[in-house]
Protein backbone atom coordinates (compact mmCIF):
# COMPACT_ATOMS: atom_id res chain seq x y z
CA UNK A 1 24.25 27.51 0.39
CA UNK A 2 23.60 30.43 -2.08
CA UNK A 3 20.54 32.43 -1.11
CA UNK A 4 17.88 32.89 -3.64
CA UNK A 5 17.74 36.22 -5.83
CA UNK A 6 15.04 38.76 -5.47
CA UNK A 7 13.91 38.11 -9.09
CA UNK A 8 13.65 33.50 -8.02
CA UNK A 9 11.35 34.88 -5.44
CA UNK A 10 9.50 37.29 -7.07
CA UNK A 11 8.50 34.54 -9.94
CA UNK A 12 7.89 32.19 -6.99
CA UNK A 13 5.12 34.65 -5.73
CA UNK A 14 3.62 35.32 -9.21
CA UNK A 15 3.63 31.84 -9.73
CA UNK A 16 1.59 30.84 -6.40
CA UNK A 17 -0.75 33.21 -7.47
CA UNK A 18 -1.45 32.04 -11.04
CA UNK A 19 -1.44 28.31 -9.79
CA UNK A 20 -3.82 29.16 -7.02
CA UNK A 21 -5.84 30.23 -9.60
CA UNK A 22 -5.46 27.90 -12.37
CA UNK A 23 -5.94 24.85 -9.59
CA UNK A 24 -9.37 26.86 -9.00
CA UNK A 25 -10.71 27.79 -12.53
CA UNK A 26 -9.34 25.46 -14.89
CA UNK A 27 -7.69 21.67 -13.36
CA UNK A 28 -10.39 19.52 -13.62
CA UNK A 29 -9.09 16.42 -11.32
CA UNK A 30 -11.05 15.53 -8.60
CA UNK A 31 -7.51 14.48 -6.67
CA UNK A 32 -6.36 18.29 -6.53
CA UNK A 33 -10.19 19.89 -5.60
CA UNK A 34 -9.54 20.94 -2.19
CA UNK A 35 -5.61 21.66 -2.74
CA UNK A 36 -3.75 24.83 -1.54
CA UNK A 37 -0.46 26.32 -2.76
CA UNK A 38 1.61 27.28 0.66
CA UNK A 39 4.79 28.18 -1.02
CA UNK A 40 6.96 27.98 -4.07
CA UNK A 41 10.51 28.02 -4.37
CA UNK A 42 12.04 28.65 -7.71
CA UNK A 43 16.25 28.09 -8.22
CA UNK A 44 18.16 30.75 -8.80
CA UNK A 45 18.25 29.65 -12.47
CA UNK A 46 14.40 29.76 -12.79
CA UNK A 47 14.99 26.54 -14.47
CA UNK A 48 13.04 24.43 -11.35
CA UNK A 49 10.32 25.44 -9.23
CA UNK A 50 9.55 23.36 -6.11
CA UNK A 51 5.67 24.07 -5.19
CA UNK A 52 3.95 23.14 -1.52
CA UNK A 53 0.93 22.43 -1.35
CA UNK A 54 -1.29 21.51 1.69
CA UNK A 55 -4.64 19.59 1.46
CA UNK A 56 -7.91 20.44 3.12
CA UNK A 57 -9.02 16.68 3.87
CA UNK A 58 -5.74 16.64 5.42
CA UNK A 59 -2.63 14.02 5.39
CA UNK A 60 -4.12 11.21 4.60
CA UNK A 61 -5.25 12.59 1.17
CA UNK A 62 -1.83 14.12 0.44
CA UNK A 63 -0.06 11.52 -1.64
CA UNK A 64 -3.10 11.09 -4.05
CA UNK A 65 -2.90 15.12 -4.35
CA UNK A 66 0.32 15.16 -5.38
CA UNK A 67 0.16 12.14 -7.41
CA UNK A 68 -2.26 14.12 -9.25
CA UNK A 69 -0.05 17.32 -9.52
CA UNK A 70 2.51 15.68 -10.83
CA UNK A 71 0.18 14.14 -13.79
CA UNK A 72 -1.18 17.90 -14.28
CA UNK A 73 2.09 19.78 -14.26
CA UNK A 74 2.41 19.61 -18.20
CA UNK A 75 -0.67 21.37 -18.28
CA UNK A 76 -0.33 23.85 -15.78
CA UNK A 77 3.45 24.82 -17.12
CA UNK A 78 2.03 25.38 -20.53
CA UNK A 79 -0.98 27.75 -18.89
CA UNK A 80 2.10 29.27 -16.67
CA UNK A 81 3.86 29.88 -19.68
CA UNK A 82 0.90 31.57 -21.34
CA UNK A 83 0.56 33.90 -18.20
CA UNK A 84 3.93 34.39 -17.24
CA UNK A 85 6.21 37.42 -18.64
CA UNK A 86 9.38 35.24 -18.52
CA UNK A 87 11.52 33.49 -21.04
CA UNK A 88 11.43 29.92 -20.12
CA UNK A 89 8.57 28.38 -17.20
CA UNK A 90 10.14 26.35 -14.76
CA UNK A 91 9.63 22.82 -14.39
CA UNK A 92 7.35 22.00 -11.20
CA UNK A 93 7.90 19.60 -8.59
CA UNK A 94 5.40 19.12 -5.88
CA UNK A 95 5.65 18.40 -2.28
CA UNK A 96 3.30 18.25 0.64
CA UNK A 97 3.77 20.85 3.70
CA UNK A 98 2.50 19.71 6.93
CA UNK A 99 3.47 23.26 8.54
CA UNK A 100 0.03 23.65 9.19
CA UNK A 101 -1.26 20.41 10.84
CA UNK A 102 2.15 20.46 12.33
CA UNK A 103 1.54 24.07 13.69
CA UNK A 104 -2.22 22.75 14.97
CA UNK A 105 -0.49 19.91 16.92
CA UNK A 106 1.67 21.96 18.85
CA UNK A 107 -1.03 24.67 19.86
CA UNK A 108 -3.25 21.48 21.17
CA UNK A 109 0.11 20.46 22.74
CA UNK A 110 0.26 23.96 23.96
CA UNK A 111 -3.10 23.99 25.23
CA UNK A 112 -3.22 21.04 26.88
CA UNK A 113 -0.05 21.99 28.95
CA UNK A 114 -1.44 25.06 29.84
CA UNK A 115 -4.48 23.06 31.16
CA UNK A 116 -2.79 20.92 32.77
CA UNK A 117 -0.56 23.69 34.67
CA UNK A 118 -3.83 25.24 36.00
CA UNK A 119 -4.59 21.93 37.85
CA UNK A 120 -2.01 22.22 40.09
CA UNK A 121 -2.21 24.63 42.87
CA UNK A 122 0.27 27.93 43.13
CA UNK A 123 2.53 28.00 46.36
């Protein structure tokens, strides 16, 4: 599997920050509100950016979210493009990360065992 160049990731960060922003100041759909770009990974090409996104109401509001993403991502390539130095903007996919509920579910998980442990007496 071919690693991704410095430059991929380096658009990938500039282009988490301008969507960040952009889903803030200027997308108007109430289905992306309370959305937050986790990552973005851009081919080596720069033709195709894949971009995660996490949702504050959680999992059960994710496929709406991306569902309305997906119908903003004309207009959010052509603001990229505007604030982009780069030849050509990628084409953006979306995708939901559940890192962080996942990551929440094992420290409960964690916790709880922990709690657990202390109930039983050391020999």
């Amino acid at each position: 599997m071919k690693k991704h160049s410095q430059r991929a990731q380096r658009v990938g960060e500039q282009i988490q920050r301008e969507l960040a922003e952009l889903l803030r100041d200027e997308v108007k759909d109430p289905r992306v509100v309370r959305v937050t770009v986790t990552a973005v990974e851009v081919s080596s090409d720069l033709s195709h950016a894949k971009i995660f996104v996490t949702h504050l109401g959680g999992r059960e509001h994710a496929d709406e979210a991306v569902r309305g993403l997906q119908h903003t991502a004309g207009f959010l390539r052509s603001a990229l493009a505007q604030r982009l130095n780069t030849y050509s903007v990628p084409q953006l996919h979306f995708a939901y990360d559940d890192s962080i509920e996942s990551g929440m579910r094992m420290s409960q998980l964690i916790d709880a065992a922990v709690a657990a442990d202390g109930k039983f007496p050391r020999d």
